[in-house]
N, C-alpha and C. Protein backbone atom coordinates (compact mmCIF):
# COMPACT_ATOMS: atom_id res chain seq x y z
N UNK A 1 0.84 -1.18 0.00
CA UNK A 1 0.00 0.00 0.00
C UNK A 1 0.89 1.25 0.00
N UNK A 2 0.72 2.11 -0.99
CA UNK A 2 1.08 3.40 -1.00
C UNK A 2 0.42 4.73 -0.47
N UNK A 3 1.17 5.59 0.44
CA UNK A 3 0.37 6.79 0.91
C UNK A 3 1.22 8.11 0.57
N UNK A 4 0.34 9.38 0.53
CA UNK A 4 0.85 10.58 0.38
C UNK A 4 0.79 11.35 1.54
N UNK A 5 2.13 11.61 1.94
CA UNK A 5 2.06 12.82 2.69
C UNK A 5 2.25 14.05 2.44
N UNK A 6 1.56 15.09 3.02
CA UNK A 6 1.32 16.50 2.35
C UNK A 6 2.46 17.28 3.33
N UNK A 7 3.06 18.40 2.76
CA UNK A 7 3.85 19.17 3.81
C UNK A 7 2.84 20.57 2.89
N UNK A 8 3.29 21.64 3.79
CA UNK A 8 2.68 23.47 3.25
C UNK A 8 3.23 24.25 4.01
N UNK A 9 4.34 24.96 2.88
CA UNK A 9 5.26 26.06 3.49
C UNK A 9 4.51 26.82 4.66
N UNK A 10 5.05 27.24 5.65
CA UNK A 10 4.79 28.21 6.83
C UNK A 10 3.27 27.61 7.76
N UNK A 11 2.68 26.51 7.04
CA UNK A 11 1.32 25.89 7.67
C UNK A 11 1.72 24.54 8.67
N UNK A 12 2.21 23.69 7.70
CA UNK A 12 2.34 22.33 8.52
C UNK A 12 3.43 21.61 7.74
N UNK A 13 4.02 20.29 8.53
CA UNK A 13 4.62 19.37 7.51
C UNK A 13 4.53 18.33 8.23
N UNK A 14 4.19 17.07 7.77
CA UNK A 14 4.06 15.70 7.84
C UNK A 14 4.94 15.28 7.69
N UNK A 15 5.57 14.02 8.40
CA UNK A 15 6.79 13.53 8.60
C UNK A 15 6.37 12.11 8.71
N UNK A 16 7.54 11.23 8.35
CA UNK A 16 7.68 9.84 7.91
C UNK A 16 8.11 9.02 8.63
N UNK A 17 7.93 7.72 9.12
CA UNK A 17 8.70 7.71 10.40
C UNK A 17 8.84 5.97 9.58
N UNK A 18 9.68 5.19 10.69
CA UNK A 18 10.40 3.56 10.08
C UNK A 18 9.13 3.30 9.88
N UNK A 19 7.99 3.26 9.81
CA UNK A 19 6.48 2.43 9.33
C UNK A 19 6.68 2.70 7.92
N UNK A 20 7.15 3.93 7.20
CA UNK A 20 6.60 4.55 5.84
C UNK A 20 8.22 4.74 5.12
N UNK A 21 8.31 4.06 4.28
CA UNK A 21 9.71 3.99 3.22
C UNK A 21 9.13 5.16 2.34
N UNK A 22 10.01 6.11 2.37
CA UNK A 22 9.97 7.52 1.85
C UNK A 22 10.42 6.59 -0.14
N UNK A 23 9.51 6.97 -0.82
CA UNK A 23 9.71 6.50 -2.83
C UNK A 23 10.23 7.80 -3.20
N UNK A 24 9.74 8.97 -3.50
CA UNK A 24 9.69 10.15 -4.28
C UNK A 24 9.06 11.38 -3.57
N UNK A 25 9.80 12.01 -3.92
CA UNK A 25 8.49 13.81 -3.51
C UNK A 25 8.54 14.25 -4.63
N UNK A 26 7.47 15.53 -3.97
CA UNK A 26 7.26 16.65 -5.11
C UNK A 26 6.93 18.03 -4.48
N UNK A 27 7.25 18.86 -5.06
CA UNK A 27 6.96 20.12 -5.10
C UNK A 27 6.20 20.50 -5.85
N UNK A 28 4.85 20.89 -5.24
CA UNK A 28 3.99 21.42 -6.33
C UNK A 28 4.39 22.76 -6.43
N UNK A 29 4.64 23.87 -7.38
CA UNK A 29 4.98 24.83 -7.57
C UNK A 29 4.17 25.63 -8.58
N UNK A 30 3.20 26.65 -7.97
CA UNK A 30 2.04 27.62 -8.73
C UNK A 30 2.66 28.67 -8.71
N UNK A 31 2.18 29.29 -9.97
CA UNK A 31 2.81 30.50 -10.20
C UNK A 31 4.39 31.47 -9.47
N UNK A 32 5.32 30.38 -9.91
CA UNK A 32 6.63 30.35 -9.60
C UNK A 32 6.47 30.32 -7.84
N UNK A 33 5.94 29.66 -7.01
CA UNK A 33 5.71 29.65 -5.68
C UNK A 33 5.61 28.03 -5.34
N UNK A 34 6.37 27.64 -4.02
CA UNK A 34 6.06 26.34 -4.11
C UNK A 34 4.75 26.17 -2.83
N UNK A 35 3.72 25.96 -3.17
CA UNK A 35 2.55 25.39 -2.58
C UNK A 35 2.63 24.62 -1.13
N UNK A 36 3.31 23.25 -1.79
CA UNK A 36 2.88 22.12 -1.47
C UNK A 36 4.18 21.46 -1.68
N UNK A 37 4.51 20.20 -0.51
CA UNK A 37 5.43 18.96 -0.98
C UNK A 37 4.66 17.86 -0.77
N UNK A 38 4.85 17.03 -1.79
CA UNK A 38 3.92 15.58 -1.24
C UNK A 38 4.81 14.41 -1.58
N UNK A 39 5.09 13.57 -0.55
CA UNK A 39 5.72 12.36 -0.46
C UNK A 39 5.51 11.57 -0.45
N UNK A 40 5.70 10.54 -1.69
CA UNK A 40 5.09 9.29 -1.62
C UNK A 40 5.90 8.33 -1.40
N UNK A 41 5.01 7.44 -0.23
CA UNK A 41 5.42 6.67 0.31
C UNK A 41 4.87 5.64 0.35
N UNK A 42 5.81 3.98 0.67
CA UNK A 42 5.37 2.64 1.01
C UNK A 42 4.97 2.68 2.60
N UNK A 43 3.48 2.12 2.61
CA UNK A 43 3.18 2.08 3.86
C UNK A 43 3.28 0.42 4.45
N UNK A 44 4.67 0.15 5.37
CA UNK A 44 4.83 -0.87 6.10
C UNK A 44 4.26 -1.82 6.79
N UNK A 45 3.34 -0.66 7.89
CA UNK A 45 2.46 -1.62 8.65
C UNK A 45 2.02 -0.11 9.18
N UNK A 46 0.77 -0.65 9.72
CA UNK A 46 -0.41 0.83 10.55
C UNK A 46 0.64 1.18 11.54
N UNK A 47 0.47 2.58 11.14
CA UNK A 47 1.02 3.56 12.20
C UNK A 47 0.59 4.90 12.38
N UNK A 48 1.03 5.63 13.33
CA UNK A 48 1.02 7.46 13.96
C UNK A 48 1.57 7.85 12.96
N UNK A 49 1.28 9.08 12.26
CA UNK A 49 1.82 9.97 11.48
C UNK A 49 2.03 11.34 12.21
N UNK A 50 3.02 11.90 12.29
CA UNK A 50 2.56 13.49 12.92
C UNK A 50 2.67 14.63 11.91
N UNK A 51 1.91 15.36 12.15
CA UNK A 51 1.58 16.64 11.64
C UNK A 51 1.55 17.81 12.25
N UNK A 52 2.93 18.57 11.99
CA UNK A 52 3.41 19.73 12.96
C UNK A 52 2.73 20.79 11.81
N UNK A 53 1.88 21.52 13.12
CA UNK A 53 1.51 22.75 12.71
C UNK A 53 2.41 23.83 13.09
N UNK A 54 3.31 24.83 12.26
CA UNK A 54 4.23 25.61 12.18
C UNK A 54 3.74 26.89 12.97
N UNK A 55 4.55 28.19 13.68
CA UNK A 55 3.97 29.02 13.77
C UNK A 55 4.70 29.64 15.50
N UNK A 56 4.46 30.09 16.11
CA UNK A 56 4.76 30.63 17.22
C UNK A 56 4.90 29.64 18.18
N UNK A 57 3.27 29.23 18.21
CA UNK A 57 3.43 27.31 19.30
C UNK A 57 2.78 26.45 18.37
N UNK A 58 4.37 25.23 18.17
CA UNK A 58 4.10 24.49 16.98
C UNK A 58 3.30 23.54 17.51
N UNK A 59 1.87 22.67 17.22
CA UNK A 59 0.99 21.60 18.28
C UNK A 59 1.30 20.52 16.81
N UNK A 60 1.54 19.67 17.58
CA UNK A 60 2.49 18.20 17.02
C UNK A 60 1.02 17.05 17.17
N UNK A 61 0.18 17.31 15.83
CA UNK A 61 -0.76 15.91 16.25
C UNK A 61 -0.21 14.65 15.64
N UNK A 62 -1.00 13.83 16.00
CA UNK A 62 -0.68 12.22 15.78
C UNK A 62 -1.84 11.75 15.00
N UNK A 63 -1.57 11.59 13.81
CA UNK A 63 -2.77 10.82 12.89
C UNK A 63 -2.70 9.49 12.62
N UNK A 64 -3.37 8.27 13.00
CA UNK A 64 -3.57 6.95 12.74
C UNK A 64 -3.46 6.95 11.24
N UNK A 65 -2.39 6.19 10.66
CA UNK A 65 -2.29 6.17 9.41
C UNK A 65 -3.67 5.52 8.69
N UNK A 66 -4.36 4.79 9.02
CA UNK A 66 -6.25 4.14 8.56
C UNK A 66 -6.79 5.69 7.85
N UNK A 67 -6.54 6.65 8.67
CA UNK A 67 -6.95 7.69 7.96
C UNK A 67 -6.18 8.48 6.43
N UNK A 68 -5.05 7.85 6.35
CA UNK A 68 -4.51 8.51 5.19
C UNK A 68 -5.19 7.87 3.95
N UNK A 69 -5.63 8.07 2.63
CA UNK A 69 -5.97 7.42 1.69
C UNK A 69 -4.59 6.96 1.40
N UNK A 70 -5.35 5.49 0.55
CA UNK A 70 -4.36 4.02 0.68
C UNK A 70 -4.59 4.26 -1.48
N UNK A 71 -3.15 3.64 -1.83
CA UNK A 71 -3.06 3.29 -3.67
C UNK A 71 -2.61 2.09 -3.39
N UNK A 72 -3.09 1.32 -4.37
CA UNK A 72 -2.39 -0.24 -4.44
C UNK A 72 -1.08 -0.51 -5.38
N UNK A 73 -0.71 1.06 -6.15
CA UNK A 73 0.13 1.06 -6.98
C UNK A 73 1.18 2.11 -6.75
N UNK A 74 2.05 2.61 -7.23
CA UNK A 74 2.80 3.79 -6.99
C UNK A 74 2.36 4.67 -8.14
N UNK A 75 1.66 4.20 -9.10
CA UNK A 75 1.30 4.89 -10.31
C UNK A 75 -0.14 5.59 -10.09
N UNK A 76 -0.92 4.79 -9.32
CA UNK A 76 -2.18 5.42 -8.60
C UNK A 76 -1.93 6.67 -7.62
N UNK A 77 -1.04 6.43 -6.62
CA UNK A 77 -0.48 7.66 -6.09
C UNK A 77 -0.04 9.12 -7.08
N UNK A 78 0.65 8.51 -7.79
CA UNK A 78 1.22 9.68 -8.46
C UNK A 78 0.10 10.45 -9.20
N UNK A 79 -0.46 9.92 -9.95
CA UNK A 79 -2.13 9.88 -10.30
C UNK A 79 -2.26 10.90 -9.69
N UNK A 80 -2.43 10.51 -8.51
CA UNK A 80 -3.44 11.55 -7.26
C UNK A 80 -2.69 12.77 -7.42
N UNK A 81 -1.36 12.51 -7.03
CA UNK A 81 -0.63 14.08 -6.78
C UNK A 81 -1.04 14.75 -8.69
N UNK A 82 -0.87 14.11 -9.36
CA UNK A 82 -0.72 14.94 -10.36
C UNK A 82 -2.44 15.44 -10.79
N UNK A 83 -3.35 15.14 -10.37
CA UNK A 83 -4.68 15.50 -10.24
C UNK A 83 -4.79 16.06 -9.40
N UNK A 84 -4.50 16.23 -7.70
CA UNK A 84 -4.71 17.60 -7.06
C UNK A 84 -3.52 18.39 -7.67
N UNK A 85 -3.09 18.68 -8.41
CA UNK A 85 -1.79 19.48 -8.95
C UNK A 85 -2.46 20.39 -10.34
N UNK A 86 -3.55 19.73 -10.96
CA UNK A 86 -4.16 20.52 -12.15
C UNK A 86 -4.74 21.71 -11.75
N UNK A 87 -4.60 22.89 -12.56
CA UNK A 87 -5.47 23.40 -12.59
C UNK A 87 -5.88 24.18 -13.65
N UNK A 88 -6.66 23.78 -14.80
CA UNK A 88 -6.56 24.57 -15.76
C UNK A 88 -5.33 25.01 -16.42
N UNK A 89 -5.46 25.99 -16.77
CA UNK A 89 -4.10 27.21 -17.40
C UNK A 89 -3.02 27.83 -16.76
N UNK A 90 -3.53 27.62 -15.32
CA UNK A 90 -2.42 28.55 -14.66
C UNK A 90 -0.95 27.78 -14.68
N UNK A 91 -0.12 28.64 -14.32
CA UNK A 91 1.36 27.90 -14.14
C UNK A 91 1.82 27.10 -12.97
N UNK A 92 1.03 25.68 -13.08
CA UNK A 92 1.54 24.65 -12.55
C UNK A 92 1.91 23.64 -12.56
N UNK A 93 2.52 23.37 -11.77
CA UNK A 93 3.75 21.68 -11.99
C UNK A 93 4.21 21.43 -10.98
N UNK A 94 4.75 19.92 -11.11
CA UNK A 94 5.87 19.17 -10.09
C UNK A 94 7.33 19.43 -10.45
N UNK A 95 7.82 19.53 -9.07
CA UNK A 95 9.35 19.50 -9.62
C UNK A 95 9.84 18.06 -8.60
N UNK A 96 10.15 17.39 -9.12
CA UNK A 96 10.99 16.56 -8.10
C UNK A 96 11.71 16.64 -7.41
N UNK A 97 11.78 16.25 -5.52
CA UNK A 97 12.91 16.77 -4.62
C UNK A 97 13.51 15.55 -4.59
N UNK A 98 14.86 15.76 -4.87
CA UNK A 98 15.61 14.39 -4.55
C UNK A 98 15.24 13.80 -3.02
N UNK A 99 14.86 12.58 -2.63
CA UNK A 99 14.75 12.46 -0.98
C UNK A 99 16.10 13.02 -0.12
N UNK A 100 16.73 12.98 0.24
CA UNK A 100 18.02 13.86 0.59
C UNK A 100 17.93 14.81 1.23
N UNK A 101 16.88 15.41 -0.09
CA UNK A 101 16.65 17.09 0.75
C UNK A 101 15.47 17.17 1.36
N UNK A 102 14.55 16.30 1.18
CA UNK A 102 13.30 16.15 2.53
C UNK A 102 13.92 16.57 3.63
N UNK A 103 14.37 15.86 4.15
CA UNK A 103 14.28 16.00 5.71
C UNK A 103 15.11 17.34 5.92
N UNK A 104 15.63 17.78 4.57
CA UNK A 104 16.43 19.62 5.30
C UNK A 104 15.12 20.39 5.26
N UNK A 105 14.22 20.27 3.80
CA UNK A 105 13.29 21.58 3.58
C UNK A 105 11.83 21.04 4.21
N UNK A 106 11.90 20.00 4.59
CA UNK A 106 10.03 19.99 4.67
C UNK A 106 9.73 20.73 6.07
């Protein structure tokens, strides 16, 4: 089973922990701005995900991975990212982050 985790500059970022084998990211990037990172990942076995909300006082929740939507493929995932990533005309796209630099920028 494959899952996406979402990060959002200055909002939040989701983090990966030994349950979830980090495959690929992305940077969604709108109108020369990057949005969004989303990481797709192999999901191991059910686990806590956390989701740090950024900001003055950062509150660190814990999400039961059951709640993340599940792909049976890595091609279904990508799917997804590249469908919440459309939008019409405007100037948007993925850029690929090498994994490497996850854990400096997310």
């Amino acid at each position: 089973m494959y899952v996406i985790l979402t990060s959002k500059p200055d909002l939040y970022r989701t983090e990966a922990n030994a349950d979830i084998r980090l495959i690929e990211a992305w940077d969604y990037v709108l109108e020369g701005r990057v949005r969004a990172r989303f990481q797709l990942g192999e999901l191991l076995r059910e686990t806590r995900v956390n989701v740090i909300e950024t900001g003055d006082t950062p509150t660190i929740n814990s999400v039961p991975s059951k709640f993340l939507e599940r792909f049976d493929t890595l091609e279904e995932g990508r799917g997804e990212i590249r469908q919440l990533c459309s939008f019409g005309k405007l100037d948007a796209r993925l850029v690929a982050v090498p994994l490497g630099e996850v854990a400096d920028t997310a």
